[in-house]
Protein backbone atom coordinates (compact mmCIF):
# COMPACT_ATOMS: atom_id res chain seq x y z
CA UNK A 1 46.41 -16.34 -67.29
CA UNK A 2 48.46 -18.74 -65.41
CA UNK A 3 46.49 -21.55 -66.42
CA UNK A 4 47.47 -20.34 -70.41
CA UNK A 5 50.87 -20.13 -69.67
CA UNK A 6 51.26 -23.49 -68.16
CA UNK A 7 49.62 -25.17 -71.26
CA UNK A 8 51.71 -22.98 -73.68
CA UNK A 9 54.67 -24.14 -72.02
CA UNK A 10 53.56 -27.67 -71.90
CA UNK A 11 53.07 -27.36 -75.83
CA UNK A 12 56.24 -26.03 -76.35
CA UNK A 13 58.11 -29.35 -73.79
CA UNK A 14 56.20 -31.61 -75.79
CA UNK A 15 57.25 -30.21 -79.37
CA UNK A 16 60.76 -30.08 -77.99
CA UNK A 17 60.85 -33.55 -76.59
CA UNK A 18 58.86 -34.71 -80.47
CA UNK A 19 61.94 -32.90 -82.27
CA UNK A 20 64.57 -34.65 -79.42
CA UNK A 21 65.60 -31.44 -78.77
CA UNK A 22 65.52 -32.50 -74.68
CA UNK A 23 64.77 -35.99 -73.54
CA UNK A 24 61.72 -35.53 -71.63
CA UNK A 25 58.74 -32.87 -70.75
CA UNK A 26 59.50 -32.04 -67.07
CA UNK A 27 56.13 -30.98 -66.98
CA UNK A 28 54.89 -35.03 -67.51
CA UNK A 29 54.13 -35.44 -64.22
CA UNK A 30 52.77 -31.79 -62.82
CA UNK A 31 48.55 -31.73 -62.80
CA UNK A 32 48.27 -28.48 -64.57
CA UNK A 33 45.25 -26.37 -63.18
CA UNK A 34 42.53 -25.88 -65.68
CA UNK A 35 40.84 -22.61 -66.62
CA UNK A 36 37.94 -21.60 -64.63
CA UNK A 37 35.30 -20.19 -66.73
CA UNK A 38 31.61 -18.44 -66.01
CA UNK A 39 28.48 -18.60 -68.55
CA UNK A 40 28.69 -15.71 -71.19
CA UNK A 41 26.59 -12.67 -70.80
CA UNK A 42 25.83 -10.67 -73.56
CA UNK A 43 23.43 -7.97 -74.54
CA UNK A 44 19.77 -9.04 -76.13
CA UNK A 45 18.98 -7.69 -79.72
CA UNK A 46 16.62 -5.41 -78.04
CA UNK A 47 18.75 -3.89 -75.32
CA UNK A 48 21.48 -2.91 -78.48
CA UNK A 49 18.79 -1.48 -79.80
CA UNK A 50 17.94 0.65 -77.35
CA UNK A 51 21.98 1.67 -76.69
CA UNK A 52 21.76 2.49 -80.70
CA UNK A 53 18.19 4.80 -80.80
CA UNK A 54 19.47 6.72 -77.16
CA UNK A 55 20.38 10.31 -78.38
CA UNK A 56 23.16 10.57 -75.37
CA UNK A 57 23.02 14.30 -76.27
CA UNK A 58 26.68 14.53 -76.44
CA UNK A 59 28.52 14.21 -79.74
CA UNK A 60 31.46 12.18 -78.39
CA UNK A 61 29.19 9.89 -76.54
CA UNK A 62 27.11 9.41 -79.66
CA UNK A 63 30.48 8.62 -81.21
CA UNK A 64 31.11 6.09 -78.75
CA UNK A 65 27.70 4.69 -78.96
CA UNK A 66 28.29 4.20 -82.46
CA UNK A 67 31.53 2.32 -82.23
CA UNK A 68 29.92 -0.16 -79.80
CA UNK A 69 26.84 -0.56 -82.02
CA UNK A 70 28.89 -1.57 -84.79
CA UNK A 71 30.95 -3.70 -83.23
CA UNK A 72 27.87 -5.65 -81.54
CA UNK A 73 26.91 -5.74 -85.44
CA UNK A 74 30.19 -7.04 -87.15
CA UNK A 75 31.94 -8.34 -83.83
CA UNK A 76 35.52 -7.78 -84.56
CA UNK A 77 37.99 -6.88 -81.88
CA UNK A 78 37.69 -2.68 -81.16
CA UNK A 79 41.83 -2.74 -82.10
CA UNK A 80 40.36 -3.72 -85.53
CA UNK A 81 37.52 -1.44 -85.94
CA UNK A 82 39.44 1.45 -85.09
CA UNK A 83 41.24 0.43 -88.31
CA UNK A 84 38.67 0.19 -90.72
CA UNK A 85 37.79 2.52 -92.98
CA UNK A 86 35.55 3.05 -96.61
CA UNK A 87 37.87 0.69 -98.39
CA UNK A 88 37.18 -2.56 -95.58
CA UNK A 89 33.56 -2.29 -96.87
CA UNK A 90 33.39 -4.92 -100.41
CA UNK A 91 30.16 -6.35 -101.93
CA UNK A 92 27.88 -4.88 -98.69
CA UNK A 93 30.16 -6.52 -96.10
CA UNK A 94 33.26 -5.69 -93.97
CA UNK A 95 36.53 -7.47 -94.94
CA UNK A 96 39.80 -7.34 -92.66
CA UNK A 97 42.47 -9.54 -91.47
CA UNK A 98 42.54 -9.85 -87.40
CA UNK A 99 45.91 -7.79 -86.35
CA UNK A 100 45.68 -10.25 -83.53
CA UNK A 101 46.24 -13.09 -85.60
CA UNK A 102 47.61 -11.91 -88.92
CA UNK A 103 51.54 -12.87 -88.03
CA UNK A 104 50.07 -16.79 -88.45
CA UNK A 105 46.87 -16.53 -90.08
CA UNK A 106 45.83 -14.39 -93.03
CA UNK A 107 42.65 -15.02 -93.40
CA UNK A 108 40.05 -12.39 -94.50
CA UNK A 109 37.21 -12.19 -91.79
CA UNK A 110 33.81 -11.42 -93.83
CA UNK A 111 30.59 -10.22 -92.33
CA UNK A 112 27.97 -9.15 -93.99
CA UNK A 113 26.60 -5.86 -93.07
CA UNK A 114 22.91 -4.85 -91.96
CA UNK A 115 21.37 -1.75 -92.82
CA UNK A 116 22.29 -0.36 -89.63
CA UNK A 117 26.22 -1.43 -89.92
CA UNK A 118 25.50 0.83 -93.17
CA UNK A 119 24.56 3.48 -91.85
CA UNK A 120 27.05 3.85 -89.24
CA UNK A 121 29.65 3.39 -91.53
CA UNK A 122 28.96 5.77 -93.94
CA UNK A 123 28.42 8.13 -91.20
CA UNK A 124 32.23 8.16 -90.03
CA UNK A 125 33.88 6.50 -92.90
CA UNK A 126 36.32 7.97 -95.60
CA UNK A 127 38.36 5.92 -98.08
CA UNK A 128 41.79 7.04 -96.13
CA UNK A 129 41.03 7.31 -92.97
CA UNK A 130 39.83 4.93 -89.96
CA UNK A 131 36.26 5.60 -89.79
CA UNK A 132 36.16 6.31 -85.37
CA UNK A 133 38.21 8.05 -82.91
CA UNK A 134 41.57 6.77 -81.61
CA UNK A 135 40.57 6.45 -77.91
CA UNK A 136 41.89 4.02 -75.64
CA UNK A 137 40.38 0.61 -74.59
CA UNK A 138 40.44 2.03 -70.96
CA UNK A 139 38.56 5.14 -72.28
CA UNK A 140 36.33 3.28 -74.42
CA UNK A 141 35.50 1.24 -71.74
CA UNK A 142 34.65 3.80 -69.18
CA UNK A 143 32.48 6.12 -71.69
CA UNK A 144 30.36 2.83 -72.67
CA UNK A 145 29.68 2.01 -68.68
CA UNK A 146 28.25 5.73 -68.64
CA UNK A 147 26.18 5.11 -71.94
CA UNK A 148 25.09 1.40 -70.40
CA UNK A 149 23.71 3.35 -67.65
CA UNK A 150 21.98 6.48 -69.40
CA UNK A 151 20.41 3.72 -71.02
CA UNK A 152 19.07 2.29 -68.22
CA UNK A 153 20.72 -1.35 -69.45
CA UNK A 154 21.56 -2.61 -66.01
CA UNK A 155 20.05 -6.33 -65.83
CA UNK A 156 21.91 -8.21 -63.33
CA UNK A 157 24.04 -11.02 -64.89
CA UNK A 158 25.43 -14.02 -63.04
CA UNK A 159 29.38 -13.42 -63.38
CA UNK A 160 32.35 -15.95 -61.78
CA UNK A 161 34.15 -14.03 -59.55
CA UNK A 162 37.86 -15.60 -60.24
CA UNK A 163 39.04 -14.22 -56.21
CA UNK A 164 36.41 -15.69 -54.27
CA UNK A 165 35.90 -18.54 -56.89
CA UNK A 166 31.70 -18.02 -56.40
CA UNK A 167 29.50 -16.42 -58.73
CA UNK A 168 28.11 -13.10 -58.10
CA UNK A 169 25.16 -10.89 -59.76
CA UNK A 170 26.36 -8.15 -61.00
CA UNK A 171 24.45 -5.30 -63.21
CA UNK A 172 25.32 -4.94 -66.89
CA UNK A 173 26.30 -1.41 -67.10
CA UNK A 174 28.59 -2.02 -64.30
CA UNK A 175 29.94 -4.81 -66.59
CA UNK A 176 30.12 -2.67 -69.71
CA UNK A 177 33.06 -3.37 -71.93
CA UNK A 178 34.53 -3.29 -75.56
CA UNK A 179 34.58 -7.49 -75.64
CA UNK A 180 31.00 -7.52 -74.13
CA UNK A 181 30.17 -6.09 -78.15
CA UNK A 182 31.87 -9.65 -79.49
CA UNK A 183 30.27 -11.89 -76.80
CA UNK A 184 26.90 -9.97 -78.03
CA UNK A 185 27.49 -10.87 -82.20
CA UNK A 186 28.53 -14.14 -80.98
CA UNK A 187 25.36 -14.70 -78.46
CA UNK A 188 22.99 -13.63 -80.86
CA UNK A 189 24.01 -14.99 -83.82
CA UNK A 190 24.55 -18.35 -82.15
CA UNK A 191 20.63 -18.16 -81.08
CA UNK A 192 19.60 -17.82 -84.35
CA UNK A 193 21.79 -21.07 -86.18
CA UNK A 194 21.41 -23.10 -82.86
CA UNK A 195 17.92 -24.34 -84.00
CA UNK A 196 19.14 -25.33 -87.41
């Protein structure tokens, strides 16, 4: 975090000093520290399968389940899948704009949707209404450690631990998070095109 702020601020010296706005970036000579990063982990096609065919015999989990499963499958951020609804779905894929991004960028993020994706969606989804629960991240996040280990998904990963600065094994459900569903689109999808 401190690491981002230092090269925002830098940014903003050095447009200042471009627009002669202030003579000089008082930054110029400070070593800024550099982020400090581990390898991704991410969940293997067949381990979100295996979250996604668990009956957690417990509607809200199932819910939850759900959620995760489709975002693995679409890999948007969960503050914009809790926003979707029927209408995001065009042409058998999901169309939004990022919230995170949309005050500078309006793009339209397309993915196409698999059969599953489908099928979850039309599960939850009306034309009016956001298609999953309005939980909290912090909520989210707890419920989907519980599902990662009713699941039995607990394959230790080498993490970074930023505190000690030395990596660390740690076991996925342990791990379990709402980003961990972007890092596993991402993962996957990046083993597939890598070849080509």
């Amino acid at each position: 975090s401190i690491t981002c702020l230092y090269e925002r601020l830098n940014t903003f010296f050095k447009w200042c000093v471009k627009k002669n706005l202030i003579s000089g970036n008082p930054l110029e000579n400070i070593k800024l520290p550099k982020g400090k990063y581990g390898t991704p982990y991410y969940l293997t096609i067949e381990e979100r399968n295996k979250i996604a065919g668990t009956d957690l015999k417990d509607d809200y989990l199932n819910h939850i389940r759900d959620i995760f499963v489709l975002q693995c499958l679409i890999g948007c951020r969960v503050s914009d899948l809790m926003r979707l609804t029927a209408s995001n779905v065009v042409d058998g894929a999901i169309e939004y704009v990022p919230k995170k991004t949309r005050n500078h960028d309006t793009k339209v993020v397309r993915v196409p949707l698999n059969n599953r994706a489908m099928e979850i969606l039309s599960k939850y989804a009306s034309n009016e209404t956001s298609a999953f629960l309005n939980i909290s991240v912090a909520e989210y996040n707890l419920r989907l450690k519980q599902i990662f280990t009713y699941c039995g998904i607990t394959r230790l990963v080498t993490v970074f631990n930023s505190s000690s600065g030395l990596e660390e094994q740690r076991p996925l459900n342990e791990l379990a998070s709402s980003h961990l569903a972007r890092r596993t689109f991402i993962g996957n999808l990046y083993k597939k095109v890598k070849k080509l």
